[in-house]
C-alpha atoms as a PDB file:
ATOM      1  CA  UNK A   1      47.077   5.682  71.672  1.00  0.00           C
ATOM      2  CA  UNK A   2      44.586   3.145  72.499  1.00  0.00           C
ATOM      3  CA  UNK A   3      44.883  -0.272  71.102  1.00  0.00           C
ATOM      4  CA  UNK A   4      48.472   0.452  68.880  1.00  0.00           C
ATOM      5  CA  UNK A   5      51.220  -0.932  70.203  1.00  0.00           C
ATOM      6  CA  UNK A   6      55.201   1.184  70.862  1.00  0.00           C
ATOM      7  CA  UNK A   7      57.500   0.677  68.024  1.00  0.00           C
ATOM      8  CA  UNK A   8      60.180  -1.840  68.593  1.00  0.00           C
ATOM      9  CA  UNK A   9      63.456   0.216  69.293  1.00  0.00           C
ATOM     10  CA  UNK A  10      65.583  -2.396  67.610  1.00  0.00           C
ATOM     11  CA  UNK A  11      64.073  -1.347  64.452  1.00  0.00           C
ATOM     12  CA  UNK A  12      63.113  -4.897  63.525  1.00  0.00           C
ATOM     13  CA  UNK A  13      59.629  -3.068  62.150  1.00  0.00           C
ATOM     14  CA  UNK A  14      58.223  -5.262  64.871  1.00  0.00           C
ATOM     15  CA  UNK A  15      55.536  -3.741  67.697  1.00  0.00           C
ATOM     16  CA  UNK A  16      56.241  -4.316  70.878  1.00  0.00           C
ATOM     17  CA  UNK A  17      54.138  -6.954  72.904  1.00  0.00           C
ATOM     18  CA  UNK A  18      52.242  -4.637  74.994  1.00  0.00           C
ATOM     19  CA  UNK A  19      49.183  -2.266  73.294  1.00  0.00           C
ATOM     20  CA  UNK A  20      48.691   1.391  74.759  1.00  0.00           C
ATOM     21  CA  UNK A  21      45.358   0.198  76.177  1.00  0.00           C
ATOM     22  CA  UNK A  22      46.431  -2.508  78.082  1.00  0.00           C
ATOM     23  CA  UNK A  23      49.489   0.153  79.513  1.00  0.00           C
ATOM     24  CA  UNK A  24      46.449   2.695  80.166  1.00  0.00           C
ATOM     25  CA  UNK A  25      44.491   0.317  82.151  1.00  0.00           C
ATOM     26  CA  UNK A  26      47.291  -0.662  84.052  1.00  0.00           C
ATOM     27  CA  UNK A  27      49.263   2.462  84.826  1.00  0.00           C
ATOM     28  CA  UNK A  28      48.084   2.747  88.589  1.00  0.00           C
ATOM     29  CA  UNK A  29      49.337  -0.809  88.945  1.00  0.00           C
ATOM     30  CA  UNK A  30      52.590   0.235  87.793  1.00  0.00           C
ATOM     31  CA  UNK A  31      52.777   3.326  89.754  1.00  0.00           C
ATOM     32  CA  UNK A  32      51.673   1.477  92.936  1.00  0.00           C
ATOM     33  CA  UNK A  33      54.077  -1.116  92.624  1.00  0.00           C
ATOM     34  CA  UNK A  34      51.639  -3.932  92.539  1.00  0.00           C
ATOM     35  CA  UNK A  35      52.724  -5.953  89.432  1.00  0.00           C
ATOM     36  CA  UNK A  36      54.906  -8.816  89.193  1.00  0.00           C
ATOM     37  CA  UNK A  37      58.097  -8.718  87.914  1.00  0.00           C
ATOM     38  CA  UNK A  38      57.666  -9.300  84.159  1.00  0.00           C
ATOM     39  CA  UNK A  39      54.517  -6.992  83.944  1.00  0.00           C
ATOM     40  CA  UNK A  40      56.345  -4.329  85.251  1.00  0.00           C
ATOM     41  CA  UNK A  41      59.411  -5.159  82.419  1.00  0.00           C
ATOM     42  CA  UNK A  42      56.664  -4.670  79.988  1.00  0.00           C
ATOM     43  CA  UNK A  43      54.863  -1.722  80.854  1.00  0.00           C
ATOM     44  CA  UNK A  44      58.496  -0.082  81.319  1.00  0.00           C
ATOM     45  CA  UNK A  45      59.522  -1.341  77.915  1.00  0.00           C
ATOM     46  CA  UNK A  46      56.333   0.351  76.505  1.00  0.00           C
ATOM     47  CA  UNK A  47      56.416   3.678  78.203  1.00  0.00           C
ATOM     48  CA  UNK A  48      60.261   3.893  77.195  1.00  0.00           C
ATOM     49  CA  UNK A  49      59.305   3.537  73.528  1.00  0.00           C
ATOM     50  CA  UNK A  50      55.740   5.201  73.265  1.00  0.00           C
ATOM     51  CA  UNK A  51      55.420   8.966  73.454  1.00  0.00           C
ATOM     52  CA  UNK A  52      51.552   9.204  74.419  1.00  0.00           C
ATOM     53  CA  UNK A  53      51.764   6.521  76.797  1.00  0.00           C
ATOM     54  CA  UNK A  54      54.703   8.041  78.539  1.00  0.00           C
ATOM     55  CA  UNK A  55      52.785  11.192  78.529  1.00  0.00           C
ATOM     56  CA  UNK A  56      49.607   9.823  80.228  1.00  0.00           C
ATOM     57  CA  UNK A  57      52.304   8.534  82.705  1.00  0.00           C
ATOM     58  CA  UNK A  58      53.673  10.925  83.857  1.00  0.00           C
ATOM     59  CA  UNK A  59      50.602  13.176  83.601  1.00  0.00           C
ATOM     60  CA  UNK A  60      49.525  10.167  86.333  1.00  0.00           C
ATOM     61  CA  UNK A  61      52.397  10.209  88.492  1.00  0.00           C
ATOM     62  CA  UNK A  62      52.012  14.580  88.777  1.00  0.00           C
ATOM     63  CA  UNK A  63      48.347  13.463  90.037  1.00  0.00           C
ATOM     64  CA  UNK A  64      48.917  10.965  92.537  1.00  0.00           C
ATOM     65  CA  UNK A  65      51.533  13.570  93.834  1.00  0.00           C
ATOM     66  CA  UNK A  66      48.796  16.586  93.935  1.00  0.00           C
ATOM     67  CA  UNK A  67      46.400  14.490  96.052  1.00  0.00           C
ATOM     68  CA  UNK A  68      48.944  12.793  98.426  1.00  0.00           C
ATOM     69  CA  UNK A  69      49.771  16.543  98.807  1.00  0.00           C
ATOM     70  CA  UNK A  70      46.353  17.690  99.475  1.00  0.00           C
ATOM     71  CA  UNK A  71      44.837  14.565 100.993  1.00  0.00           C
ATOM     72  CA  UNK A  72      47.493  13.315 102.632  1.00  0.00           C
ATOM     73  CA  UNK A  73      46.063  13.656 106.369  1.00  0.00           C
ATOM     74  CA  UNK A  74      42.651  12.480 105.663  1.00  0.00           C
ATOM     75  CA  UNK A  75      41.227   9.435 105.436  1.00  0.00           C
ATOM     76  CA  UNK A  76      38.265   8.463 103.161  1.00  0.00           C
ATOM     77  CA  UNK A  77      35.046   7.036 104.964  1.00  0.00           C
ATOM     78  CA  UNK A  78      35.151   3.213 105.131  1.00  0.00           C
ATOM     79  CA  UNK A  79      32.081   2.773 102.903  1.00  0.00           C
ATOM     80  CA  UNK A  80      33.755   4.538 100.115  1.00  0.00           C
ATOM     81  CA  UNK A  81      37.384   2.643 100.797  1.00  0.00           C
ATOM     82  CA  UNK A  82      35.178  -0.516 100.155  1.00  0.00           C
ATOM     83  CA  UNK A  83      33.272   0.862  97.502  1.00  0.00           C
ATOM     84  CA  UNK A  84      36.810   1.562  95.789  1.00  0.00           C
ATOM     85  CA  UNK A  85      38.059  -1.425  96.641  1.00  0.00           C
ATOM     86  CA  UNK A  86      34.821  -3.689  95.062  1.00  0.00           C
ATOM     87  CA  UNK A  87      35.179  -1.820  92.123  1.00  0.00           C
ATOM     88  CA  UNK A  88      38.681  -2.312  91.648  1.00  0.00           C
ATOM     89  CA  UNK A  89      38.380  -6.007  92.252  1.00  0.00           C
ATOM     90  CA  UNK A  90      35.624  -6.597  89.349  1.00  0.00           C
ATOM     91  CA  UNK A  91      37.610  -4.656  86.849  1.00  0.00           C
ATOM     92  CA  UNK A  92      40.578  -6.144  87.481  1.00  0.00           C
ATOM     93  CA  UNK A  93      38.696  -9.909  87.109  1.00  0.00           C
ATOM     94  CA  UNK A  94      37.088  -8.788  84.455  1.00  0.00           C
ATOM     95  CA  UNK A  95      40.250  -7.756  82.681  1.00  0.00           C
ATOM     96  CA  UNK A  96      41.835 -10.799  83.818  1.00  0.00           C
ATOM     97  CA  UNK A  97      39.048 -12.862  81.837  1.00  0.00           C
ATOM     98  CA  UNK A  98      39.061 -10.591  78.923  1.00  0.00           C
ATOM     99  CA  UNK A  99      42.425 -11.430  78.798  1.00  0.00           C
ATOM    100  CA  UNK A 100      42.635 -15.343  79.267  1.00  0.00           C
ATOM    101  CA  UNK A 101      39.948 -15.095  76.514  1.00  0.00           C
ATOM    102  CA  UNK A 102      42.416 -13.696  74.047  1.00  0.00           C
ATOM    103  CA  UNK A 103      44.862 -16.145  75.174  1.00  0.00           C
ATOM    104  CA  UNK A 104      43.083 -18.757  74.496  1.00  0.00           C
ATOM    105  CA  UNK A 105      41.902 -18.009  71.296  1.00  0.00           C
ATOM    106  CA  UNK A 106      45.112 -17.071  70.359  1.00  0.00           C
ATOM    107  CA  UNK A 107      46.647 -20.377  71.055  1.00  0.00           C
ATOM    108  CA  UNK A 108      43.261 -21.825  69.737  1.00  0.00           C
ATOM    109  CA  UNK A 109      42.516 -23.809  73.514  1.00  0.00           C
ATOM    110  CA  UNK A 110      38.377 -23.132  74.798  1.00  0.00           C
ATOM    111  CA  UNK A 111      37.281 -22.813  78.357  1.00  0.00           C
END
């Protein structure tokens, strides 16, 4: 899974533009609604044409259900909410840098 890319379904013996790992790290996103537009296209593109992603997916989706299910009426202490929520915020800049990084070396451009 990790770093491959889906098959294009055209047949084209192209890849498609998004790698598993990049849909891995990004599958709560997805689930939660919290990507724009075009990300979303992508990671729905991907997980339509890659079996293990759509498998890790959906494997995903079963366990945000069991813990809305079991958690549902309580509420996690504030220190750990903002413990979450720190953590979530330097991965998420760190993968945005990671990512500009590639960008920019792929289009040969420097910081």
């Amino acid at each position: 899974m990790s770093g491959r890319t889906a098959p294009d379904p055209s047949g084209a013996g192209r890849s498609s533009e998004t790698d598993c790992s990049e849909v891995l790290l990004r599958v709560f996103e997805y689930l939660d609604g919290e990507m724009t537009g075009m990300d979303c296209t992508r990671i729905r593109r991907h997980l339509d044409d890659c079996v293990d992603c759509m498998g890790a997916y959906e494997r995903d989706v079963l366990l945000k259900a069991l813990v809305r299910r079991s958690c549902g009426c309580e509420q996690a202490p504030e220190t750990l909410r903002m413990s979450i929520m720190t953590t979530i915020t330097t991965v998420r800049v760190r993968y945005e840098e990671v990512r500009s990084r590639g960008e920019d070396e792929a289009t040969g451009q420097s910081h």
